[in-house]
Protein backbone atom coordinates (compact mmCIF):
# COMPACT_ATOMS: atom_id res chain seq x y z
CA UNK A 1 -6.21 -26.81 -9.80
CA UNK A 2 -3.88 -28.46 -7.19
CA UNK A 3 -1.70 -25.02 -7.41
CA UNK A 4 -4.69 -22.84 -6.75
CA UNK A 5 -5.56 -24.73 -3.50
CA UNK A 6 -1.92 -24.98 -2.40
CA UNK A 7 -1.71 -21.08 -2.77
CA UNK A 8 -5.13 -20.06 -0.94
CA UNK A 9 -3.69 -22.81 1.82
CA UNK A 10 -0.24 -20.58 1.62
CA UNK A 11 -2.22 -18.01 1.91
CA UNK A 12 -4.67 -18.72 4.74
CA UNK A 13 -1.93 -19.80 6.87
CA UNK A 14 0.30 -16.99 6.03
CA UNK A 15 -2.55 -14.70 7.01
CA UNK A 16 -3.05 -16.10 10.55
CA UNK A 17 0.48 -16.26 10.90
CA UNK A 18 0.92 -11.91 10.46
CA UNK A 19 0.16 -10.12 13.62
CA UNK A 20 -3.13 -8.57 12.80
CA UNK A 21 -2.31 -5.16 13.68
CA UNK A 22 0.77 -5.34 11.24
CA UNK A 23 -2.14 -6.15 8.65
CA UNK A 24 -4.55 -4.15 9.70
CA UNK A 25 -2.79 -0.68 9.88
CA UNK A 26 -1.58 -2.36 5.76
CA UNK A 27 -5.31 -2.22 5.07
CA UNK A 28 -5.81 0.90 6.61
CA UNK A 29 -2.83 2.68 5.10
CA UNK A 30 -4.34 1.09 1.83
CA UNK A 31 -8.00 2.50 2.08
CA UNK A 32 -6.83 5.77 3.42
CA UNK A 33 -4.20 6.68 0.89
CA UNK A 34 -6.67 5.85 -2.48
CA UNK A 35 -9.23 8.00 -0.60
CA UNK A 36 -6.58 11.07 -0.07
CA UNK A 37 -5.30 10.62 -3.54
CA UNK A 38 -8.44 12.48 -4.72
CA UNK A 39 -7.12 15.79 -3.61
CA UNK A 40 -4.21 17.93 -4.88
CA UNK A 41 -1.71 19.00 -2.28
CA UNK A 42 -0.78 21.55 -4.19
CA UNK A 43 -0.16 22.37 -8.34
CA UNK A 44 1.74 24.35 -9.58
CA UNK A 45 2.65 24.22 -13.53
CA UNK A 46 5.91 22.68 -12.58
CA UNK A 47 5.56 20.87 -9.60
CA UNK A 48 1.86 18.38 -8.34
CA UNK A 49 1.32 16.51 -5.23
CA UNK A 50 -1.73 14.42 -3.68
CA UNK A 51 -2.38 14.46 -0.52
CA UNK A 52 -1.83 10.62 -0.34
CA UNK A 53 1.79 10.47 0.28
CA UNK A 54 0.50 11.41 3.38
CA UNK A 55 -0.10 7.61 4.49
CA UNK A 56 1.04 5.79 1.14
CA UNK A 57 4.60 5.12 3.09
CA UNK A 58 3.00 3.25 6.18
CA UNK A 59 2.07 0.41 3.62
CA UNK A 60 5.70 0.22 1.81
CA UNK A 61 6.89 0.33 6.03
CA UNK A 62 4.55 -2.63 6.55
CA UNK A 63 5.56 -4.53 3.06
CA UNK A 64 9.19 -3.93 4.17
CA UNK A 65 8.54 -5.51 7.35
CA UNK A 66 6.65 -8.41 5.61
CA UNK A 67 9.06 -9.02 3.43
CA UNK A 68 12.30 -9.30 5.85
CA UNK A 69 10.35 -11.88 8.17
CA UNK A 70 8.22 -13.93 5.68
CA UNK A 71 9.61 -13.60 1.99
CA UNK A 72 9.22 -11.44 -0.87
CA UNK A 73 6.42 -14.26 -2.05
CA UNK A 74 4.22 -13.01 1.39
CA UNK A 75 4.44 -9.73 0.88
CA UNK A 76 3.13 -9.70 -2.37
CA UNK A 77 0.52 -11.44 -1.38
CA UNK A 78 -0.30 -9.55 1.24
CA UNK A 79 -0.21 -6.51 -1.09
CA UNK A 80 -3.06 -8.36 -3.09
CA UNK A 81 -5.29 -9.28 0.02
CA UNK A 82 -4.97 -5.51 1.62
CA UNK A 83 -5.89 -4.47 -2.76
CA UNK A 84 -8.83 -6.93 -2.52
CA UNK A 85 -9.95 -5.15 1.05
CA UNK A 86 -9.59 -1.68 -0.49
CA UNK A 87 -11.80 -2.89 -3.87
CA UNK A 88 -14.98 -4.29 -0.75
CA UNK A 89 -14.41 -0.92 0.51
CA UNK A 90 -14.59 0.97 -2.72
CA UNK A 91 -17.74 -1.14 -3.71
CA UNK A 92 -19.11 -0.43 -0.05
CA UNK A 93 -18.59 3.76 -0.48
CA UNK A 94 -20.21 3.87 -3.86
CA UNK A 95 -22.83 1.80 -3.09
CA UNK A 96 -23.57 3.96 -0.07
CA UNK A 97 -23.19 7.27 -2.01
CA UNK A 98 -26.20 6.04 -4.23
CA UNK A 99 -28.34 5.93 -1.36
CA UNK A 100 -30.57 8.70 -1.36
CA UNK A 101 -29.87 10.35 1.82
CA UNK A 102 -27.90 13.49 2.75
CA UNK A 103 -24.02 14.19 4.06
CA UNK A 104 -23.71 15.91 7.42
CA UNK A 105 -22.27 18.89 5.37
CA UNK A 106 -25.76 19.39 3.25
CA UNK A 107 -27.34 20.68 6.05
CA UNK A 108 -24.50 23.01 6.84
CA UNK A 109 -24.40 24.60 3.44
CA UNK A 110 -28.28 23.30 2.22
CA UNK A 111 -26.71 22.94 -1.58
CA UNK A 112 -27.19 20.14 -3.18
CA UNK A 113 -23.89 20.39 -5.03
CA UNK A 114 -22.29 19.66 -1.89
CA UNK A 115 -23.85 16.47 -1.61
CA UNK A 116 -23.20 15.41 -5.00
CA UNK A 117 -19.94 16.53 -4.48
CA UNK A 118 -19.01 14.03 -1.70
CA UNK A 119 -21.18 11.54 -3.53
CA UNK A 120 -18.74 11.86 -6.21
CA UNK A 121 -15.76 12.12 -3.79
CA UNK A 122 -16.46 9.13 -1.00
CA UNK A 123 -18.07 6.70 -3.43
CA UNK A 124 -14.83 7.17 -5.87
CA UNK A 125 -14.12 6.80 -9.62
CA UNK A 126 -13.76 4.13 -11.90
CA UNK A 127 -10.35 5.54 -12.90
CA UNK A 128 -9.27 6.32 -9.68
CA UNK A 129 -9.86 2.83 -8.13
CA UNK A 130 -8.16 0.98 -11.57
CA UNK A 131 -5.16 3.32 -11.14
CA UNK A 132 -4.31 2.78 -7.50
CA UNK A 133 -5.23 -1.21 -7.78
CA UNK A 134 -2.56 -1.15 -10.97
CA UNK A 135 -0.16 0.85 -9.25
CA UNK A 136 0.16 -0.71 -6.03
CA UNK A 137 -0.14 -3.99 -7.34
CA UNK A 138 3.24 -3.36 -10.09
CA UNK A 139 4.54 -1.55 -6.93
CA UNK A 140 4.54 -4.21 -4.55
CA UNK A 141 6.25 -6.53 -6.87
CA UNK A 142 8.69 -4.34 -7.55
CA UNK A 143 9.14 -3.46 -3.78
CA UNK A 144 9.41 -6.98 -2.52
CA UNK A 145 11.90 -7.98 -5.37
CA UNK A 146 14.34 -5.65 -4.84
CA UNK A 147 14.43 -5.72 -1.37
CA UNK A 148 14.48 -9.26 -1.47
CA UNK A 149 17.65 -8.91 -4.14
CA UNK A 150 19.52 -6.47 -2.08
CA UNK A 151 18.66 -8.36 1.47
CA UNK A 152 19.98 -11.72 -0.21
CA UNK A 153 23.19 -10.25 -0.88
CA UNK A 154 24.08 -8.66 2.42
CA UNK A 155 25.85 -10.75 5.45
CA UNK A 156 24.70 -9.00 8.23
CA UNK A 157 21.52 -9.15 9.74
CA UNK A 158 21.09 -5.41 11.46
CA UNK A 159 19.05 -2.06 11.55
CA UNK A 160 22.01 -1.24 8.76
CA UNK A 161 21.24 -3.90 6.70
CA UNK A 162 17.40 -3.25 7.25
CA UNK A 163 17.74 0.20 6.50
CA UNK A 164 19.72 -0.76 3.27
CA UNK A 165 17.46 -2.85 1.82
CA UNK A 166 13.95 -0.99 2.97
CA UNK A 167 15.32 2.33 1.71
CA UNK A 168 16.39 1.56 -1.81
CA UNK A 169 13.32 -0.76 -2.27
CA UNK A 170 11.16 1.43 -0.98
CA UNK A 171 12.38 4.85 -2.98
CA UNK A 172 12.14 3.08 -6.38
CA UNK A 173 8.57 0.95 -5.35
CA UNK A 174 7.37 4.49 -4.74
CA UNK A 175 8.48 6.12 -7.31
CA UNK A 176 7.14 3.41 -9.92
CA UNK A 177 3.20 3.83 -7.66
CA UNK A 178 3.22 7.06 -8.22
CA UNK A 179 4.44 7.18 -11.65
CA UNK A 180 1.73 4.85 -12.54
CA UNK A 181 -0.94 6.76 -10.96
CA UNK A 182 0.24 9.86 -12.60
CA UNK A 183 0.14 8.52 -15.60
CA UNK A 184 -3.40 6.65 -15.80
CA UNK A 185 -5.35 9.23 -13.76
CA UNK A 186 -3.68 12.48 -12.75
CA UNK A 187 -2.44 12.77 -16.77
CA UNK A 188 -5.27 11.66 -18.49
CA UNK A 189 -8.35 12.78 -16.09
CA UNK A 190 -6.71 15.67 -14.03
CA UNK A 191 -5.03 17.67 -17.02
CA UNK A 192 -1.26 17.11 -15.54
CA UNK A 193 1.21 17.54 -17.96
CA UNK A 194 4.25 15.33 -18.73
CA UNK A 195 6.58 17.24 -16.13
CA UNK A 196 4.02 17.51 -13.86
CA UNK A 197 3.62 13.71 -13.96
CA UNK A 198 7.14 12.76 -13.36
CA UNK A 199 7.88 15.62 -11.02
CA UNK A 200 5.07 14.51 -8.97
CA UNK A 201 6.28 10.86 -8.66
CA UNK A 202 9.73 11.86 -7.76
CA UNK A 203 8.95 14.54 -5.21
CA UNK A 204 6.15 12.03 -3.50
CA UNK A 205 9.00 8.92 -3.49
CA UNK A 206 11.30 11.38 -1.97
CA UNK A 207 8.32 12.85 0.63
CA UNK A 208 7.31 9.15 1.41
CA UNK A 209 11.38 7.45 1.88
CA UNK A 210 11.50 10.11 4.24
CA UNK A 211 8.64 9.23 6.32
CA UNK A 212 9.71 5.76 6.59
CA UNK A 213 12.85 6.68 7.66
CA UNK A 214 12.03 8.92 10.44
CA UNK A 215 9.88 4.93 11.84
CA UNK A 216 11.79 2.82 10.32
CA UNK A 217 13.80 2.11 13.56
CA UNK A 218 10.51 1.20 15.07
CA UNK A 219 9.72 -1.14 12.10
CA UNK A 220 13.00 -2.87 12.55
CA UNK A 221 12.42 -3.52 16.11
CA UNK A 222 9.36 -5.08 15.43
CA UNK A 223 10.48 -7.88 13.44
CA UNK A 224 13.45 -8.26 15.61
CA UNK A 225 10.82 -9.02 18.48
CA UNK A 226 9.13 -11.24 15.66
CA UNK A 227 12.23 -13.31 15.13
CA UNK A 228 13.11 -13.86 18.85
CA UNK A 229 9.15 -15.38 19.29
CA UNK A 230 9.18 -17.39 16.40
CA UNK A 231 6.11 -15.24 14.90
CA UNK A 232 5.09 -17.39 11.73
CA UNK A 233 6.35 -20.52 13.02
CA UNK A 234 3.38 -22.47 11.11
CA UNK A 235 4.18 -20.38 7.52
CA UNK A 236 7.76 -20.41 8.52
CA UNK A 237 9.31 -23.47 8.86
CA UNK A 238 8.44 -26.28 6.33
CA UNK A 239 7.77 -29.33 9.04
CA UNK A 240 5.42 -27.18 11.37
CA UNK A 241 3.78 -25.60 8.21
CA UNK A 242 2.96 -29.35 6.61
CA UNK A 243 1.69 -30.12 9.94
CA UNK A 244 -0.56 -26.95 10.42
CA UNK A 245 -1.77 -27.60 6.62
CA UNK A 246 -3.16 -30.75 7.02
């Protein structure tokens, strides 16, 4: 019991102690992503994409980020508080879609399978919601322990260094998302076959890496600007974060 309240203490102060924009835009990414994972790109009998690679990389940026200033420990629980966010919102869509009112779009079209169709769409499926919460949740593990690994073996502390360890992390953490999306949804509900699946999770890892490396710069300049201000000072340092605590 004493390790449960220790943790949601870690976690409260580690919470105010992230700028909330960082957090935010995490959530955001999050909510937006799951949502845009609900349409195909394109398909082709070789070759699948969502349309959630789109934003999926601005979360993996952000976990990155997380990870070099506060620990592979805080980004992983970060991951689970911007999950926990994205499962309110999920319950808030579908609860919504089973109101009985009408989508902008019904009165455009005056079909009702329009409205059931972005009933079906907005308020989300089961299997859709279990297989992003499972895949981001193996993903950020895997993420923040490998960049974690790689960080704690390099001397240096620059963009190099950042770019090293956010790269490789992030390629593989992607990689591993969407290969366990593929698998529970897109294989089993959307028909996608075996090569499909795994074509899919490469080409999206590969679309994604290089989306965080055209900002990456930008990320790494952040938490520079973090480290000079002392940003987490309370989760940060052991004596200021026993005082805080208390």
């Amino acid at each position: 019991m004493n390790i449960v309240k220790n943790e949601l203490k870690d976690l409260k102060i580690l919470l105010r102690s992230i700028p909330g924009g960082v957090f935010s835009l995490f959530c955001i990414s999050v909510i937006v992503m799951n949502l845009l994972a609900n349409k195909e790109l394109f398909s082709t009998p070789y070759l699948a994409l969502d349309c959630g690679f789109v934003v999926s990389w601005v979360s993996f940026l952000c976990m990155d980020m997380i990870c070099k200033h506060f620990g592979p420990k805080a980004a992983v629980k970060v991951s689970i508080a911007a999950l926990l966010t994205n499962l309110g919102v999920c319950i808030l869509f579908k609860l919504m879609c089973l109101t009985p009112g009408m989508w902008g779009e019904y009165y455009t079209y005056g079909t009702m399978e329009v409205n059931d169709a972005l009933n079906a769409t907005i308020g989300g499926s089961w299997y859709v919601v279990l297989g992003s919460s499972v895949a981001m949740l193996v993903s950020a593990i895997v993420n923040a322990a490998i960049n974690h690994g790689i960080g704690s073996h390099l001397k240096d502390d620059n963009f190099r260094s950042f770019a090293l360890r956010s790269y490789i992390s992030t390629g593989i953490a992607q990689f591993v998302d969407n290969l366990v999306f593929a698998l529970i949804v897109s294989h089993v509900f959307f028909g996608w076959t075996w090569l499909q699946v795994f074509t899919c999770s490469l080409t999206g890892a590969i679309m994604e890496l290089l989306c965080e490396v055209f900002l990456s710069p930008v990320g790494y300049r952040v938490v520079v600007r973090w480290k000079k201000e002392r940003v987490g000072a309370a989760y940060l340092e052991p004596r200021t974060f026993e005082e805080y605590a208390k």
